[in-house]
PDB file of N, CA and C in Angstrom:
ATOM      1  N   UNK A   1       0.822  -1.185   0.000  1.00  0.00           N
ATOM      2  CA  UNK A   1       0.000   0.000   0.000  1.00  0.00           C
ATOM      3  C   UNK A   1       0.873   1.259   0.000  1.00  0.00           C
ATOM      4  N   UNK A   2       1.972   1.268   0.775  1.00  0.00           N
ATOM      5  CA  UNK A   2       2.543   2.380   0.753  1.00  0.00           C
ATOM      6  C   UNK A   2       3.647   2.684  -0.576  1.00  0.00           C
ATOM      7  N   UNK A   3       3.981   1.702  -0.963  1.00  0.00           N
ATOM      8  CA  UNK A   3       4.439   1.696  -2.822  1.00  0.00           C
ATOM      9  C   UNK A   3       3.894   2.425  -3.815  1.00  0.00           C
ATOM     10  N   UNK A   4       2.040   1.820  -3.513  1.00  0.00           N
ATOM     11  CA  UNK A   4       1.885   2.354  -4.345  1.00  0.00           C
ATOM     12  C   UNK A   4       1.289   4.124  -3.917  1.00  0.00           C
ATOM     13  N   UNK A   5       0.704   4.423  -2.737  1.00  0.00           N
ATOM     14  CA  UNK A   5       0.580   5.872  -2.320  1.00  0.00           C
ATOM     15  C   UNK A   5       1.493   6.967  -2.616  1.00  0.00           C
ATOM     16  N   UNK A   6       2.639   6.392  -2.744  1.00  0.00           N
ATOM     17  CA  UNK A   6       3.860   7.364  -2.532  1.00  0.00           C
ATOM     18  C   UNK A   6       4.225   8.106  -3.726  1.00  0.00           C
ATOM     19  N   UNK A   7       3.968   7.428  -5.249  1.00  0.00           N
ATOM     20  CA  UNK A   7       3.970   7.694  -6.365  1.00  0.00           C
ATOM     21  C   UNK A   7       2.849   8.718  -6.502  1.00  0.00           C
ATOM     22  N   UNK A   8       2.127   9.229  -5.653  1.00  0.00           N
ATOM     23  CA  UNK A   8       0.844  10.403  -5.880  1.00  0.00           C
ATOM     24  C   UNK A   8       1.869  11.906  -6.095  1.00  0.00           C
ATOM     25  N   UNK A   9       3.044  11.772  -5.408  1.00  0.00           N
ATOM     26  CA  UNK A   9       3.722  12.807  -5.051  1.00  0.00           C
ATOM     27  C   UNK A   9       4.545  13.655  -6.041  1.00  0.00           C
ATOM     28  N   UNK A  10       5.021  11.916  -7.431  1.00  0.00           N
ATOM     29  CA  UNK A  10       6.067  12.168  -7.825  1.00  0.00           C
ATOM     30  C   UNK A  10       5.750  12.989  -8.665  1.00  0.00           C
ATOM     31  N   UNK A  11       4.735  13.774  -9.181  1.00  0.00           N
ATOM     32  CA  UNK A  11       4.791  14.653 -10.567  1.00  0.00           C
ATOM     33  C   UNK A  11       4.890  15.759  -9.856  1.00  0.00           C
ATOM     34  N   UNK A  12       4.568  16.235  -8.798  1.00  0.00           N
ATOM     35  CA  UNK A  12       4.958  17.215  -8.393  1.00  0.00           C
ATOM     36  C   UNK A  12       6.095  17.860  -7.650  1.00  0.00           C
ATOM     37  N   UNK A  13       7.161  16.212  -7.088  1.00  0.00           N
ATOM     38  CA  UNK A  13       8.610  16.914  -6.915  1.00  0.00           C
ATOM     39  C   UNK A  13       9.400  17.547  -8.364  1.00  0.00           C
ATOM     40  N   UNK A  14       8.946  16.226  -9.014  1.00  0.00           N
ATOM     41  CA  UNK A  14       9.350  16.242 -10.031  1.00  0.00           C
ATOM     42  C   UNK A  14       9.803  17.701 -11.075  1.00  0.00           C
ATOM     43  N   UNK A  15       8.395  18.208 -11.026  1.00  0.00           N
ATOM     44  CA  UNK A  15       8.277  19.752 -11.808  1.00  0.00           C
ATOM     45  C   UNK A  15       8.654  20.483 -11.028  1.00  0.00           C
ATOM     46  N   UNK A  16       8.855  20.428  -9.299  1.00  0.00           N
ATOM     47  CA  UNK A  16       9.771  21.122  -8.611  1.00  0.00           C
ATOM     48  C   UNK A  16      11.348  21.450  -9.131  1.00  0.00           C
ATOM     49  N   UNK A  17      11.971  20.174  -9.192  1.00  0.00           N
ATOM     50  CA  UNK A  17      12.890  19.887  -9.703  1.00  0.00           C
ATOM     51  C   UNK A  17      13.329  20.605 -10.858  1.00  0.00           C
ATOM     52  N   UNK A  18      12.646  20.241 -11.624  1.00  0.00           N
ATOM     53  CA  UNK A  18      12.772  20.637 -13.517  1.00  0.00           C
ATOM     54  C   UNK A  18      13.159  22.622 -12.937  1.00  0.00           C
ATOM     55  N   UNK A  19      12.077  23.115 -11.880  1.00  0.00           N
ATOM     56  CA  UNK A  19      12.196  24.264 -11.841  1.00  0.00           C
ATOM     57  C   UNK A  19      13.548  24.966 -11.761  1.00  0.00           C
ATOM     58  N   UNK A  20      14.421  24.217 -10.655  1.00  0.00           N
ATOM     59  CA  UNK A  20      15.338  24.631 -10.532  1.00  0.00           C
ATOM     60  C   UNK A  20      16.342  24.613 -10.136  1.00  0.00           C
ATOM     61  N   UNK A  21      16.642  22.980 -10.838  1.00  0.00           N
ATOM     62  CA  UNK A  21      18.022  23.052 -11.309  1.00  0.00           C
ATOM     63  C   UNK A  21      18.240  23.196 -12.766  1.00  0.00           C
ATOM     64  N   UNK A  22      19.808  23.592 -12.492  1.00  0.00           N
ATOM     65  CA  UNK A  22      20.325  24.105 -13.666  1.00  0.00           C
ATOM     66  C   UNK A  22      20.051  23.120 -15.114  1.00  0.00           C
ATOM     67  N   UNK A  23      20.065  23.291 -16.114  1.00  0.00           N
ATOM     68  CA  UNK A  23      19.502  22.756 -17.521  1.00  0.00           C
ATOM     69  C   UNK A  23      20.127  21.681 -17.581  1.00  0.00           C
ATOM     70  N   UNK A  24      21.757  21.982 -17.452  1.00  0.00           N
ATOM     71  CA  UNK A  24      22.557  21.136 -17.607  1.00  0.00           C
ATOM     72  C   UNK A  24      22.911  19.882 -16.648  1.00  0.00           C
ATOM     73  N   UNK A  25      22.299  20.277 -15.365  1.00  0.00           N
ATOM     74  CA  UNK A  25      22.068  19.395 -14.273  1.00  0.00           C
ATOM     75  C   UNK A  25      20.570  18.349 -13.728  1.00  0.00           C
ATOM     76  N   UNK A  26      19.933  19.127 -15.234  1.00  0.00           N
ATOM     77  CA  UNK A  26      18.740  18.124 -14.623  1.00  0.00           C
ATOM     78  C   UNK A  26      18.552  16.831 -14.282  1.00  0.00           C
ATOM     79  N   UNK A  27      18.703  16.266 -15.776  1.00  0.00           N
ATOM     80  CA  UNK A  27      19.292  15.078 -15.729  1.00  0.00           C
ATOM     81  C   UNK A  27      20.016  14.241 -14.491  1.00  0.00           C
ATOM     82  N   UNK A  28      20.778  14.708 -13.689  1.00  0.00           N
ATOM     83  CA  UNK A  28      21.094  14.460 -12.514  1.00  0.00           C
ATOM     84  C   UNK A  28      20.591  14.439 -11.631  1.00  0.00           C
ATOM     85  N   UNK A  29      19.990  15.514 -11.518  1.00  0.00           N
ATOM     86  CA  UNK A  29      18.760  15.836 -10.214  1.00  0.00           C
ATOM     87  C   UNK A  29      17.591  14.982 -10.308  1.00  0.00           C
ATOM     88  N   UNK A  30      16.793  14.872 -11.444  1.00  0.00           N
ATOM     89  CA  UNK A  30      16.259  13.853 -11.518  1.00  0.00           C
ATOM     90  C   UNK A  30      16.431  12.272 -11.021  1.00  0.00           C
ATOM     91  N   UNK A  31      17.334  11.480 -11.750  1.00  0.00           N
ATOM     92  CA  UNK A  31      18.225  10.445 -11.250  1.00  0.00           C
ATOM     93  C   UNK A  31      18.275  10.247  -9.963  1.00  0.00           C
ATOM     94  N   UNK A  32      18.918  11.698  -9.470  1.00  0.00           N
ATOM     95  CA  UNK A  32      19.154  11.077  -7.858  1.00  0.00           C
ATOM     96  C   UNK A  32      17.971  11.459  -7.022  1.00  0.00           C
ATOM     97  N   UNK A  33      17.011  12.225  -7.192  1.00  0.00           N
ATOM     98  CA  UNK A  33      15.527  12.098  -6.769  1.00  0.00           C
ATOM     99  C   UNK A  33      14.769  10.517  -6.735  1.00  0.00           C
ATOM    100  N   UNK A  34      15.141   9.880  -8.097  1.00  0.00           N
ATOM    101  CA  UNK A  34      14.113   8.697  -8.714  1.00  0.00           C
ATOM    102  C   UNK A  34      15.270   7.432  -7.219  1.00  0.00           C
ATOM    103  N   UNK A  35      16.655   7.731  -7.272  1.00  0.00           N
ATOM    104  CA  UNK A  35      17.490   6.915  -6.529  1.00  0.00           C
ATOM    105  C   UNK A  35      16.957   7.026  -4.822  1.00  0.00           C
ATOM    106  N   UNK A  36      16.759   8.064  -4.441  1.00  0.00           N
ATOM    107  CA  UNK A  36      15.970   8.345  -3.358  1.00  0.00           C
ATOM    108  C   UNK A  36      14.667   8.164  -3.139  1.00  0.00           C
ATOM    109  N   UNK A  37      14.232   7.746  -4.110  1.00  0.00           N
ATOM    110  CA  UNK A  37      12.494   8.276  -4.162  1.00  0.00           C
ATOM    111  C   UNK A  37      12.170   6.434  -3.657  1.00  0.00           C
ATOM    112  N   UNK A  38      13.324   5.492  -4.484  1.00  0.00           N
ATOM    113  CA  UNK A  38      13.512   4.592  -4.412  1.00  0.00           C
ATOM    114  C   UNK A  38      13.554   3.544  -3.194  1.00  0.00           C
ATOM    115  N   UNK A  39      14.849   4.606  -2.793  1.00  0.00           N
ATOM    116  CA  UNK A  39      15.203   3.796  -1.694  1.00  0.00           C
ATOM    117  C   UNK A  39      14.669   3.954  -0.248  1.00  0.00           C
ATOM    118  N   UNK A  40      13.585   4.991  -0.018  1.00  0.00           N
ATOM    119  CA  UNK A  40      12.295   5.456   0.260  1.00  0.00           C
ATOM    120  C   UNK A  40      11.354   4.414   0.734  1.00  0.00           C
ATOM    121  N   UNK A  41      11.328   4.194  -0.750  1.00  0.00           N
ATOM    122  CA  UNK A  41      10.011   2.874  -0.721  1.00  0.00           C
ATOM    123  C   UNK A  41      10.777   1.455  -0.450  1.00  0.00           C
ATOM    124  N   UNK A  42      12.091   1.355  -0.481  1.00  0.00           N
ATOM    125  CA  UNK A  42      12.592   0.067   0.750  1.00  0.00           C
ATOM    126  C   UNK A  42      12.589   0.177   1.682  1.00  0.00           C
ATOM    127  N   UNK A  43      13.182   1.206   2.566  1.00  0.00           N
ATOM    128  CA  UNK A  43      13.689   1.156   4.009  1.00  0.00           C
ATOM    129  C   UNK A  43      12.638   1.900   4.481  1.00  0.00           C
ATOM    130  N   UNK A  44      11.523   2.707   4.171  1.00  0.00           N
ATOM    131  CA  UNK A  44      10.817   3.384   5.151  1.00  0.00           C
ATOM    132  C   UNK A  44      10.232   2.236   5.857  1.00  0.00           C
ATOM    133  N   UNK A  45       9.142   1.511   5.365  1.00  0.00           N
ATOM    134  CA  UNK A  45       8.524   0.435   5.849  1.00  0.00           C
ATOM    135  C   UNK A  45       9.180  -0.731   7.280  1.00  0.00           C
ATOM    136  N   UNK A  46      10.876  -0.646   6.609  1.00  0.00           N
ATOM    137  CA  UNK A  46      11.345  -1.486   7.829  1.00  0.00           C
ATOM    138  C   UNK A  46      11.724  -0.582   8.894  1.00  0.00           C
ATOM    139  N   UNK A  47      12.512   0.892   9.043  1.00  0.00           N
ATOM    140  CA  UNK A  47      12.291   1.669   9.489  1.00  0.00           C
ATOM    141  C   UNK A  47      10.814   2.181  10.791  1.00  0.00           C
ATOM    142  N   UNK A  48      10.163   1.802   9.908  1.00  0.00           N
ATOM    143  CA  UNK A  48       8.709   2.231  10.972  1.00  0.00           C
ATOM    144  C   UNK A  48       8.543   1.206  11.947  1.00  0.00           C
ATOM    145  N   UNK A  49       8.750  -0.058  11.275  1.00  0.00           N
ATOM    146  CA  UNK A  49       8.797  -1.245  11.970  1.00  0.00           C
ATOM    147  C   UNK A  49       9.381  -1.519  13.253  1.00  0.00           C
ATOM    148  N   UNK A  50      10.900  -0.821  12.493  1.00  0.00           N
ATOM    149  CA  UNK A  50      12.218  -0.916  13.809  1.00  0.00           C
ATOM    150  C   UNK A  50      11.507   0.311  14.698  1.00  0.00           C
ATOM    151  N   UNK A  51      11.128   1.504  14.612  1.00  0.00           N
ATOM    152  CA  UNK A  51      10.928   2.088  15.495  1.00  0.00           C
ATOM    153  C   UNK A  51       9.585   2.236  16.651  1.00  0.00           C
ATOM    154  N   UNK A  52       8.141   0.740  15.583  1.00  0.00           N
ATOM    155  CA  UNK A  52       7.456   0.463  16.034  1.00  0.00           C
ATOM    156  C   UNK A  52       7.811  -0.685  17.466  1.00  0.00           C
ATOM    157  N   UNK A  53       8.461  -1.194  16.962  1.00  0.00           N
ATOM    158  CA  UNK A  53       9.332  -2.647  17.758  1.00  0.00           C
ATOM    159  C   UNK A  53       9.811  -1.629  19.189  1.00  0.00           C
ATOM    160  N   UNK A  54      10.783  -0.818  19.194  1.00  0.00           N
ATOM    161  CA  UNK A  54      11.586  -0.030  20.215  1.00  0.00           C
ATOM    162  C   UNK A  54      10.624   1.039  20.784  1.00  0.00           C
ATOM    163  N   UNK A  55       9.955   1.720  20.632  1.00  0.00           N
ATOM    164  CA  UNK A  55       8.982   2.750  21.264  1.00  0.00           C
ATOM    165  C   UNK A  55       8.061   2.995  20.755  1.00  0.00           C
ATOM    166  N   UNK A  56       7.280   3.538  19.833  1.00  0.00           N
ATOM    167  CA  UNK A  56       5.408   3.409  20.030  1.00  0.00           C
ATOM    168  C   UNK A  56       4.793   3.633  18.752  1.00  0.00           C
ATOM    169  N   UNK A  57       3.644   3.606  18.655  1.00  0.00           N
ATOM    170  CA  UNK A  57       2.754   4.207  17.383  1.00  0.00           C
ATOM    171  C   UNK A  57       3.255   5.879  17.084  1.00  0.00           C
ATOM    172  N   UNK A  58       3.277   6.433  17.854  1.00  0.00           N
ATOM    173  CA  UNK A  58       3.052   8.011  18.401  1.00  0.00           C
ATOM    174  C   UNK A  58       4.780   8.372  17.821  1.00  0.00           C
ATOM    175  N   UNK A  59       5.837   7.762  18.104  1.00  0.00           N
ATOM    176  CA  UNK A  59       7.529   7.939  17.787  1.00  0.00           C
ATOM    177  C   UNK A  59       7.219   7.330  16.554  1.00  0.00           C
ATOM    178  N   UNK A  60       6.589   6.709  15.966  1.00  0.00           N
ATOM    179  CA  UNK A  60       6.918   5.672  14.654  1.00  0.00           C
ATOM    180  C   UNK A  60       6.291   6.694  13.310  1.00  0.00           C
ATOM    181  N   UNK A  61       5.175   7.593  13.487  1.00  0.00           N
ATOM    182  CA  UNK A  61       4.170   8.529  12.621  1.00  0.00           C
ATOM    183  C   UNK A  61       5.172   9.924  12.696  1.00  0.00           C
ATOM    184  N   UNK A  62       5.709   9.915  13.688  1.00  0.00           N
ATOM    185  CA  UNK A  62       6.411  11.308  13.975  1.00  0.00           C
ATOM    186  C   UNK A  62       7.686  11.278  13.324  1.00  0.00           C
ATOM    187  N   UNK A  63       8.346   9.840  13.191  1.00  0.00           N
ATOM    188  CA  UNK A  63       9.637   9.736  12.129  1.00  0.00           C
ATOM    189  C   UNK A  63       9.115  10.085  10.519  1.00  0.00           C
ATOM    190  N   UNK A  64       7.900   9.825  10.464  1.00  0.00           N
ATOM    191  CA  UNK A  64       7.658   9.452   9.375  1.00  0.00           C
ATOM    192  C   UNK A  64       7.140  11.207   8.613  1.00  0.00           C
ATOM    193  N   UNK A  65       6.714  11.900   9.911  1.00  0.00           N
ATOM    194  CA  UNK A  65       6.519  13.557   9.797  1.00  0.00           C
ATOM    195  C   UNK A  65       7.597  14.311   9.653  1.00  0.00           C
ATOM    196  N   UNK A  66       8.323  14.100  10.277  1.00  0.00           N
ATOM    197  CA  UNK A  66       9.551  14.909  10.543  1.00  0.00           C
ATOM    198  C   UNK A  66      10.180  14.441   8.815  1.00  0.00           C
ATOM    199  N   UNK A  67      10.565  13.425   8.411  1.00  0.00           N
ATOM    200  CA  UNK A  67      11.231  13.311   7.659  1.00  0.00           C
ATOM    201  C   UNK A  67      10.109  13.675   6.086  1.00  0.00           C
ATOM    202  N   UNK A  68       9.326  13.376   6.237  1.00  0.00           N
ATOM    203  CA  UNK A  68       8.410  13.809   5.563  1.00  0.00           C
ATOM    204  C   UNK A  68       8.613  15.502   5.196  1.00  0.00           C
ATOM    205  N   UNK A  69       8.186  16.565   5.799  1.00  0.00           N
ATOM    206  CA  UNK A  69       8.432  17.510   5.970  1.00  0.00           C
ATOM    207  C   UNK A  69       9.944  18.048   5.076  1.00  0.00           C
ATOM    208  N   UNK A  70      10.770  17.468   5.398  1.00  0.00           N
ATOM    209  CA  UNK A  70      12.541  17.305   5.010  1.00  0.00           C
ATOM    210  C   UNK A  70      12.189  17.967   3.164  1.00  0.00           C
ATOM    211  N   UNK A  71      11.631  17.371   2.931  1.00  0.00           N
ATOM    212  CA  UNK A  71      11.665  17.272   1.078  1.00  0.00           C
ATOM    213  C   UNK A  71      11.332  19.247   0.967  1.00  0.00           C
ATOM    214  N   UNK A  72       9.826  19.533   1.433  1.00  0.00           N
ATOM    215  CA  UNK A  72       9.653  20.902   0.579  1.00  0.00           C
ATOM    216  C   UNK A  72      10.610  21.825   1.580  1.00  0.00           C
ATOM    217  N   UNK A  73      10.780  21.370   2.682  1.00  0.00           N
ATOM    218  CA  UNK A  73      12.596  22.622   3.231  1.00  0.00           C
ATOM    219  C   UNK A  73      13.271  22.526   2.501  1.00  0.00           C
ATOM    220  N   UNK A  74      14.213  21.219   1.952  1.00  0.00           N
ATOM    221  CA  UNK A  74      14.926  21.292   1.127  1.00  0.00           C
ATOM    222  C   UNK A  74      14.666  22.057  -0.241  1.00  0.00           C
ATOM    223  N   UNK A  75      14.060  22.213  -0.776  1.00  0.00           N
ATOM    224  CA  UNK A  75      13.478  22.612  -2.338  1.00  0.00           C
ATOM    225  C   UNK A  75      13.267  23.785  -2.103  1.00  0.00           C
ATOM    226  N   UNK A  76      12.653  24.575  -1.023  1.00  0.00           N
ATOM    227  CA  UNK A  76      12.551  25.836  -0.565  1.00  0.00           C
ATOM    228  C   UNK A  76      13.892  26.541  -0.568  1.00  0.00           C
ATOM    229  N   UNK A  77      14.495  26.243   0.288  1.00  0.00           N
ATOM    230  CA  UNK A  77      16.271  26.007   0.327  1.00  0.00           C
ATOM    231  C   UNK A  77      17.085  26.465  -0.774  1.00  0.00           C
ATOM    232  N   UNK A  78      16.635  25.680  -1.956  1.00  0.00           N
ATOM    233  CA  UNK A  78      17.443  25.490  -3.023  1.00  0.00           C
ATOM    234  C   UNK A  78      16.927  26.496  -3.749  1.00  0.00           C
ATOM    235  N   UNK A  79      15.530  26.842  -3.967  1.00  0.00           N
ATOM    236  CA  UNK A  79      14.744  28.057  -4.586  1.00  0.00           C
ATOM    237  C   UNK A  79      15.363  29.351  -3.946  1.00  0.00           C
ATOM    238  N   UNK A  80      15.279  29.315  -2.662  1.00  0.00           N
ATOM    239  CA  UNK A  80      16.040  30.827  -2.062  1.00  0.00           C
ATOM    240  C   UNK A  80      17.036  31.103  -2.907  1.00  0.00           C
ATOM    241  N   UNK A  81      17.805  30.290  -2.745  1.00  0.00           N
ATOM    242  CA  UNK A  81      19.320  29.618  -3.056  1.00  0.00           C
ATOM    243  C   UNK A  81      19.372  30.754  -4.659  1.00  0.00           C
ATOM    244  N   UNK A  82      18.931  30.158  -5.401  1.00  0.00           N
ATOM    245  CA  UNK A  82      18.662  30.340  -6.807  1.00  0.00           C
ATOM    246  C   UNK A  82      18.375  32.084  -6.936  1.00  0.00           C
ATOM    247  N   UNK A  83      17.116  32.356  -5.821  1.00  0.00           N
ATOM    248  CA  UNK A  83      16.488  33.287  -6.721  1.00  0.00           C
ATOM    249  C   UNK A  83      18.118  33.970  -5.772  1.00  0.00           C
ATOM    250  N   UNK A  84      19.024  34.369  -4.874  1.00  0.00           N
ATOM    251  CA  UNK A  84      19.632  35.009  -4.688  1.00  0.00           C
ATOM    252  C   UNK A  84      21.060  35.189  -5.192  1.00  0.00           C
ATOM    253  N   UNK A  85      21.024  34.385  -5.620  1.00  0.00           N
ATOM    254  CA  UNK A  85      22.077  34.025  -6.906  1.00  0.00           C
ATOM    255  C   UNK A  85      21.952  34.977  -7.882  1.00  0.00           C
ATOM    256  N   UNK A  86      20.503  34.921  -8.630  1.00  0.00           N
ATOM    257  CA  UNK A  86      20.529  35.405  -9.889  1.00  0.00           C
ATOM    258  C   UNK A  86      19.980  37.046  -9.944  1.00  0.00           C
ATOM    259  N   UNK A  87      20.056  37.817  -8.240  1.00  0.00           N
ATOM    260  CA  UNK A  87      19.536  39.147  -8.449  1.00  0.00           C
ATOM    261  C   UNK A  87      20.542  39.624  -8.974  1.00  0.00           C
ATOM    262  N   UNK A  88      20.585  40.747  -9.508  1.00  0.00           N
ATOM    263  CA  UNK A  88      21.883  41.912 -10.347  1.00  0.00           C
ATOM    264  C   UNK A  88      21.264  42.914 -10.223  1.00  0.00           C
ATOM    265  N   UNK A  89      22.661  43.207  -9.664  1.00  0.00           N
ATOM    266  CA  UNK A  89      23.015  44.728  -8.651  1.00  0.00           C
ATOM    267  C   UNK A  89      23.244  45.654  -9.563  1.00  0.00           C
TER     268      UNK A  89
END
């Protein structure tokens, strides 16, 4: 179930992406998004597990928030990043 939920997301990192990185770097950025996006959908599941096993429902949803969250900081990040780059003084 969570394999296939997770793919709801991808057209819209995706065109994140395309936004802004460089032309010549897309290609890359992409790749290592799809490599992450990937390895995501292996280890989260055992992940929740391991942290269901060691402390609770409540620590196990909150890994899964916190890191969740992680993606549009980052992209925000990188947009700042960009637009302050390209003001001219």
């Amino acid at each position: 179930m969570y394999g296939f939920t997770i793919v709801a997301d991808s057209p819209i990192y995706n065109t994140a992406i395309s936004e802004v990185a460089d032309p010549e770097l897309l290609g890359i950025a992409l790749g290592i998004r799809s490599v992450l996006r990937f390895s995501a959908t292996i280890f989260a599941p055992l992940l929740f597990g391991i942290f269901l096993d060691h402390f609770s429902w409540g620590i196990a949803f909150t890994a899964i928030g916190v890191v969740t969250i992680l993606a549009p900081i980052c992209m925000y990040t990188v947009f700042r990043e960009r637009v302050n780059t390209m003001k001219v003084f």
